[in-house]
PDB file of N, CA and C in Angstrom:
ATOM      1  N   UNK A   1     117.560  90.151  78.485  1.00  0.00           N
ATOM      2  CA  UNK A   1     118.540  89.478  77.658  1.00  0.00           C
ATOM      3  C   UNK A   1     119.927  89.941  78.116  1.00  0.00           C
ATOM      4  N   UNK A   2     120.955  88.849  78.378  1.00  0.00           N
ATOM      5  CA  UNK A   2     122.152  89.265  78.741  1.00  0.00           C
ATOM      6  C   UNK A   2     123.179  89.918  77.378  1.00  0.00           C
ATOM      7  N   UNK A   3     124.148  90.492  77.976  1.00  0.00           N
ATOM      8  CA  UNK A   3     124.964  91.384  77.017  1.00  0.00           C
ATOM      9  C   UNK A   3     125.482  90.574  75.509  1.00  0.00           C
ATOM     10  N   UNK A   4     125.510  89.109  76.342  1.00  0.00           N
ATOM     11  CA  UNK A   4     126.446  87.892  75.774  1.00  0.00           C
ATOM     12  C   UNK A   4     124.985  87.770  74.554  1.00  0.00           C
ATOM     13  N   UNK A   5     124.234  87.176  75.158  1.00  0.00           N
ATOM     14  CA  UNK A   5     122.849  87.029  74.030  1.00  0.00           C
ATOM     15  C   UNK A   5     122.625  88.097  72.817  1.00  0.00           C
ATOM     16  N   UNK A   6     122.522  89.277  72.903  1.00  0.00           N
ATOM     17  CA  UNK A   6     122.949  90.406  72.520  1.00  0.00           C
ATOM     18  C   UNK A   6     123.719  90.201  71.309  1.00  0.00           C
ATOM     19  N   UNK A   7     124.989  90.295  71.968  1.00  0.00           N
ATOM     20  CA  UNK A   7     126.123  89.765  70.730  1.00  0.00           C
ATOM     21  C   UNK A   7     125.745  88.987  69.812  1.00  0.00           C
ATOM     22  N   UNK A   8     125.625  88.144  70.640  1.00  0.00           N
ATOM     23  CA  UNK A   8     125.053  86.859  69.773  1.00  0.00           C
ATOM     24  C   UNK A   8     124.232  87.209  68.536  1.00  0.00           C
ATOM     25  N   UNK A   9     123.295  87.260  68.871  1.00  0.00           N
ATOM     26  CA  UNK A   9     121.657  87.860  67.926  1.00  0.00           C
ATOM     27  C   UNK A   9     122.505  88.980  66.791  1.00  0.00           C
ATOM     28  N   UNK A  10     122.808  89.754  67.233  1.00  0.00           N
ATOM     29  CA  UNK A  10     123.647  90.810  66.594  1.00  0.00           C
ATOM     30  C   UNK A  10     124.713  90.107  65.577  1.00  0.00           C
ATOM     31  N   UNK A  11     125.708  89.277  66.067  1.00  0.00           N
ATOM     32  CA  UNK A  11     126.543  88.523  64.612  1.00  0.00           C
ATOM     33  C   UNK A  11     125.312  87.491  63.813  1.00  0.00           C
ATOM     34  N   UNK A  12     124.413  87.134  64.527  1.00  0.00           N
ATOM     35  CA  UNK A  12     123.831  86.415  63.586  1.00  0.00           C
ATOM     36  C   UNK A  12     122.893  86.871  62.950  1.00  0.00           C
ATOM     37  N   UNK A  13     122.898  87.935  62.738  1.00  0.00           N
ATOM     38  CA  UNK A  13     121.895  88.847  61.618  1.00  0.00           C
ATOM     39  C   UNK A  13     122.693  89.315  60.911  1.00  0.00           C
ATOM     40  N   UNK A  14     123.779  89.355  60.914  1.00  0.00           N
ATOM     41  CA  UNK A  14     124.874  90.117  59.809  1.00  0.00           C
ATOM     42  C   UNK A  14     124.820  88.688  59.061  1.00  0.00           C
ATOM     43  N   UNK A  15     125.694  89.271  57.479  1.00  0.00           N
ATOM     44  CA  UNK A  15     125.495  88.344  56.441  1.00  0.00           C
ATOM     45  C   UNK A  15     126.450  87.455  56.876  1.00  0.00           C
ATOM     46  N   UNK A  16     126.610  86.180  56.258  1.00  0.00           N
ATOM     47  CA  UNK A  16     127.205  85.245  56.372  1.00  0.00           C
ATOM     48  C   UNK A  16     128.822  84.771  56.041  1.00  0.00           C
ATOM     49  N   UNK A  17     129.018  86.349  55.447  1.00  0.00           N
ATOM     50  CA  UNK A  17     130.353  86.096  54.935  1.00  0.00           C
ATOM     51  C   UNK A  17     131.314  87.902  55.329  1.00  0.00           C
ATOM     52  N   UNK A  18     130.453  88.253  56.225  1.00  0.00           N
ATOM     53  CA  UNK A  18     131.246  88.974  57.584  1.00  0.00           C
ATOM     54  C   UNK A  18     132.058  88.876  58.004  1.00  0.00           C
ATOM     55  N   UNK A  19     133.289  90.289  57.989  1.00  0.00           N
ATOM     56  CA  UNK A  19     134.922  89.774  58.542  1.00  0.00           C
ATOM     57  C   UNK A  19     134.521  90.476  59.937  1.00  0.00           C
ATOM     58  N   UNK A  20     135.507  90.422  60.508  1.00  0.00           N
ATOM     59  CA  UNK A  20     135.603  90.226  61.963  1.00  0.00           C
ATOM     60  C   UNK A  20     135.683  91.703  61.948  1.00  0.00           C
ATOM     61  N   UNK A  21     136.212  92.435  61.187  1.00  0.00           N
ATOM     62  CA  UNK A  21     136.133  94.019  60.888  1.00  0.00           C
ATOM     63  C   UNK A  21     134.359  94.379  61.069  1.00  0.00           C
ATOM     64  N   UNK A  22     133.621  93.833  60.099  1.00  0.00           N
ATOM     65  CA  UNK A  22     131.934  94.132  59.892  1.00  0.00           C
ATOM     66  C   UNK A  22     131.363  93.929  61.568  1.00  0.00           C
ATOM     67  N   UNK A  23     132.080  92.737  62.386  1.00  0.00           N
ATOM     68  CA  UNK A  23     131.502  92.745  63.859  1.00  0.00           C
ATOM     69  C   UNK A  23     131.936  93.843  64.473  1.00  0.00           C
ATOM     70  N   UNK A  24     133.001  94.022  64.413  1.00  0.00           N
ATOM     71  CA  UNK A  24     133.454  95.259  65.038  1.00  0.00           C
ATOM     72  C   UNK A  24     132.742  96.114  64.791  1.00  0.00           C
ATOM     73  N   UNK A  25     132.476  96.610  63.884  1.00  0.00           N
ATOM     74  CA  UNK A  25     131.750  97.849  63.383  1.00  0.00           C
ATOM     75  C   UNK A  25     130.413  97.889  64.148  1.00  0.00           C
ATOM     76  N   UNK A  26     130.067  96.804  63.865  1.00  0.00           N
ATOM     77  CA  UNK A  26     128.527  96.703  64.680  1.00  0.00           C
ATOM     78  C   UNK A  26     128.365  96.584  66.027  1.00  0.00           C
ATOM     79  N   UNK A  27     129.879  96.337  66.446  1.00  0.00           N
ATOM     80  CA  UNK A  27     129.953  96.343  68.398  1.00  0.00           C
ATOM     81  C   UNK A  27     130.276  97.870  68.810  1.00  0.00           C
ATOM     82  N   UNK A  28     130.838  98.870  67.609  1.00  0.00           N
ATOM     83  CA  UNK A  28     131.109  99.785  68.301  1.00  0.00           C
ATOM     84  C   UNK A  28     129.812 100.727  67.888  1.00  0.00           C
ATOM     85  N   UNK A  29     129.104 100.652  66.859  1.00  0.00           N
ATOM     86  CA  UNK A  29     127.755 101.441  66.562  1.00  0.00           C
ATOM     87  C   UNK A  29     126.979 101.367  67.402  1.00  0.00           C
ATOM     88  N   UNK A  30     127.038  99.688  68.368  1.00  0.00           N
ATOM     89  CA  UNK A  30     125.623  99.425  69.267  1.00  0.00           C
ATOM     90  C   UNK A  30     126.349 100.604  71.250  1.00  0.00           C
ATOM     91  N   UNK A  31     127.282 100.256  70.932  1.00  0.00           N
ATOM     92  CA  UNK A  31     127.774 100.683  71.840  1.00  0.00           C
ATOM     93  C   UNK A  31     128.180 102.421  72.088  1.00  0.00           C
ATOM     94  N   UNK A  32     128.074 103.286  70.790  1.00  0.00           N
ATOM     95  CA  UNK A  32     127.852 104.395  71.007  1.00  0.00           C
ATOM     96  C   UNK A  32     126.317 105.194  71.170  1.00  0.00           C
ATOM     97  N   UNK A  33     125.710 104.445  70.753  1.00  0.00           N
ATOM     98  CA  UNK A  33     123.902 104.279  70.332  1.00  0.00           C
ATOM     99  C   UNK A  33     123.855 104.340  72.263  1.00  0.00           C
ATOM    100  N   UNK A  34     123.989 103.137  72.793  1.00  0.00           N
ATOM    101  CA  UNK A  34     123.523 102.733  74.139  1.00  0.00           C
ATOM    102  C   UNK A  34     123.760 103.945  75.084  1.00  0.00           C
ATOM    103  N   UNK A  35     125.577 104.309  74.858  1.00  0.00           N
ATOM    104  CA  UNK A  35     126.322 105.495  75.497  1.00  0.00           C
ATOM    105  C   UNK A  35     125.028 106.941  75.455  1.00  0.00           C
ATOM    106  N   UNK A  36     125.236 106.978  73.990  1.00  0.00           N
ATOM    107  CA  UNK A  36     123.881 108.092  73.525  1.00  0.00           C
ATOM    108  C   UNK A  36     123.061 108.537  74.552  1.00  0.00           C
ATOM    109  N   UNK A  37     122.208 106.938  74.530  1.00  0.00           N
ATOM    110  CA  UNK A  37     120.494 107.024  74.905  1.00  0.00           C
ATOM    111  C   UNK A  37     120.699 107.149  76.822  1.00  0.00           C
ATOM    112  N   UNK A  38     122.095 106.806  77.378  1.00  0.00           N
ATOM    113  CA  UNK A  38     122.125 106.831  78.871  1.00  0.00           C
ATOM    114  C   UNK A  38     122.732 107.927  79.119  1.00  0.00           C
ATOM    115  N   UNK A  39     123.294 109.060  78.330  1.00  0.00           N
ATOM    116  CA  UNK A  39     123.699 110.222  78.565  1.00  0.00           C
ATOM    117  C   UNK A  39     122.212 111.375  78.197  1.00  0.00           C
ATOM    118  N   UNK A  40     121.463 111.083  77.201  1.00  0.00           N
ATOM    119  CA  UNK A  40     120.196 111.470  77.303  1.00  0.00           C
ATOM    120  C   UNK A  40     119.237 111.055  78.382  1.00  0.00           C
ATOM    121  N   UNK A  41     119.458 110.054  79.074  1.00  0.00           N
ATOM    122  CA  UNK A  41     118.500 109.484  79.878  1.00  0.00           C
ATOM    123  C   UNK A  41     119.154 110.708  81.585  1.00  0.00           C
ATOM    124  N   UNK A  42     120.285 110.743  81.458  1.00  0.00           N
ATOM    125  CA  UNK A  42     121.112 111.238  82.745  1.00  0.00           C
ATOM    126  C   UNK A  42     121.017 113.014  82.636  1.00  0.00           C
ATOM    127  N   UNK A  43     120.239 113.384  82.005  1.00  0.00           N
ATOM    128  CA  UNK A  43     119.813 115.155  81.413  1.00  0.00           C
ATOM    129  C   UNK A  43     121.218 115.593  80.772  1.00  0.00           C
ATOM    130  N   UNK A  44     122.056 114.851  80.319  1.00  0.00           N
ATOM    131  CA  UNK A  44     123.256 115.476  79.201  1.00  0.00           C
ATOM    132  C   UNK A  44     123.263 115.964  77.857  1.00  0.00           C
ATOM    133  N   UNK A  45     122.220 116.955  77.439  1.00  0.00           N
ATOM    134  CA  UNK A  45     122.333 117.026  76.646  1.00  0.00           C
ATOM    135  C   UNK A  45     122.556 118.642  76.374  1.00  0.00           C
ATOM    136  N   UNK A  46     122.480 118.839  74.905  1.00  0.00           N
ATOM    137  CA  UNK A  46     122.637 120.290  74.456  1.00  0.00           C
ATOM    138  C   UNK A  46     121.147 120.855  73.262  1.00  0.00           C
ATOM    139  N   UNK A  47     120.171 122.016  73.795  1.00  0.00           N
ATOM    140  CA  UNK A  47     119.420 122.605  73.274  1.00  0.00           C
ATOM    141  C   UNK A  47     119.829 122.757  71.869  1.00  0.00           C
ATOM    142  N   UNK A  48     118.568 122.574  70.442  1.00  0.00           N
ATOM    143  CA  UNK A  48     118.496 122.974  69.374  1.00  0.00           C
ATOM    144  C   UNK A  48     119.384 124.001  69.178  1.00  0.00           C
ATOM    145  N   UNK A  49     118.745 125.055  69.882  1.00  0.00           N
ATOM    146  CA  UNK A  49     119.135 126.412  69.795  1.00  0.00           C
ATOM    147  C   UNK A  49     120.795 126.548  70.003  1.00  0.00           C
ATOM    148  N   UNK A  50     121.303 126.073  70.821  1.00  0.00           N
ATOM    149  CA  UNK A  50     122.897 125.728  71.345  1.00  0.00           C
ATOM    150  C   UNK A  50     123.760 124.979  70.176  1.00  0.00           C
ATOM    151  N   UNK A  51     123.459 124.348  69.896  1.00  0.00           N
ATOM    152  CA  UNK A  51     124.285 123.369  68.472  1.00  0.00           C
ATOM    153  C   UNK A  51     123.905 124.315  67.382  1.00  0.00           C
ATOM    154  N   UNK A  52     122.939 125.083  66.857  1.00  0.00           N
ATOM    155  CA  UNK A  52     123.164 126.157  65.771  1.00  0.00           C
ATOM    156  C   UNK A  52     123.320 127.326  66.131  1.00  0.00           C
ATOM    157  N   UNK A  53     124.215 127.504  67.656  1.00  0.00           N
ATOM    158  CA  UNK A  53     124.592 128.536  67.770  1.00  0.00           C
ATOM    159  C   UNK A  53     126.056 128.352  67.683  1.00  0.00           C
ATOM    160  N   UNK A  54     126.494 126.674  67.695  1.00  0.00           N
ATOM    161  CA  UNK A  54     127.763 126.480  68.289  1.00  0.00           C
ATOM    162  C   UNK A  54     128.210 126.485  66.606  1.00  0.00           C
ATOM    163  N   UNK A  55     127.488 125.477  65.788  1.00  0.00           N
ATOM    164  CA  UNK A  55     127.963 125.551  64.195  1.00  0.00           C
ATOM    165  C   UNK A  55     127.911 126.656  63.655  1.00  0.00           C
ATOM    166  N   UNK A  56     127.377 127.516  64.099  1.00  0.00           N
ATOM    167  CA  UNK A  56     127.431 128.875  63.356  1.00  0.00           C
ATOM    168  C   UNK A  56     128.722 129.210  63.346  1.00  0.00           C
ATOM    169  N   UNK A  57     129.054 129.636  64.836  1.00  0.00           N
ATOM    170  CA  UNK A  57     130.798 129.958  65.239  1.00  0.00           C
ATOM    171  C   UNK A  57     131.600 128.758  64.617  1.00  0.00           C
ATOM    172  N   UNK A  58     131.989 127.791  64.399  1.00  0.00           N
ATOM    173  CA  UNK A  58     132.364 126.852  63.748  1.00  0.00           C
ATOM    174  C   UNK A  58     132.646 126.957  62.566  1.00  0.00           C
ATOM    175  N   UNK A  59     131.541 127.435  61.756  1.00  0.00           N
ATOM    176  CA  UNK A  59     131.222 127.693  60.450  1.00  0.00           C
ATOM    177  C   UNK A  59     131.921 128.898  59.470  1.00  0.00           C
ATOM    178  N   UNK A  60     132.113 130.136  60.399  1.00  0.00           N
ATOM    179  CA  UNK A  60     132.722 131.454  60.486  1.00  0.00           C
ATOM    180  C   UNK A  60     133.572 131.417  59.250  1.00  0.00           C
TER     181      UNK A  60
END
């Protein structure tokens, strides 16, 4: 399915009386989601153990 189709399918499952704000929202959720899953796919990530070591210091 192309990017364009995508879109598509995507405004037309939102309700019917959707501002152009509610698309937005849903173009930038799908689009940090995608970012996500190809920075996990590329070994970018950070160990359990590392994020409650990092909120700990954070937390202080």
């Amino acid at each position: 399915m192309s990017t364009k189709e995508e879109v598509i399918n995507l405004i037309k499952d939102l309700q019917e009386n959707a501002t152009i704000e509610d698309i937005m929202r849903e173009l930038y959720v799908r689009l940090r989601i995608e970012k996500g899953i190809q920075e996990l796919d590329a070994g970018k990530v950070v160990s359990h153990d590392k994020v409650k070591e990092k909120l700990g210091e954070w937390l202080k």
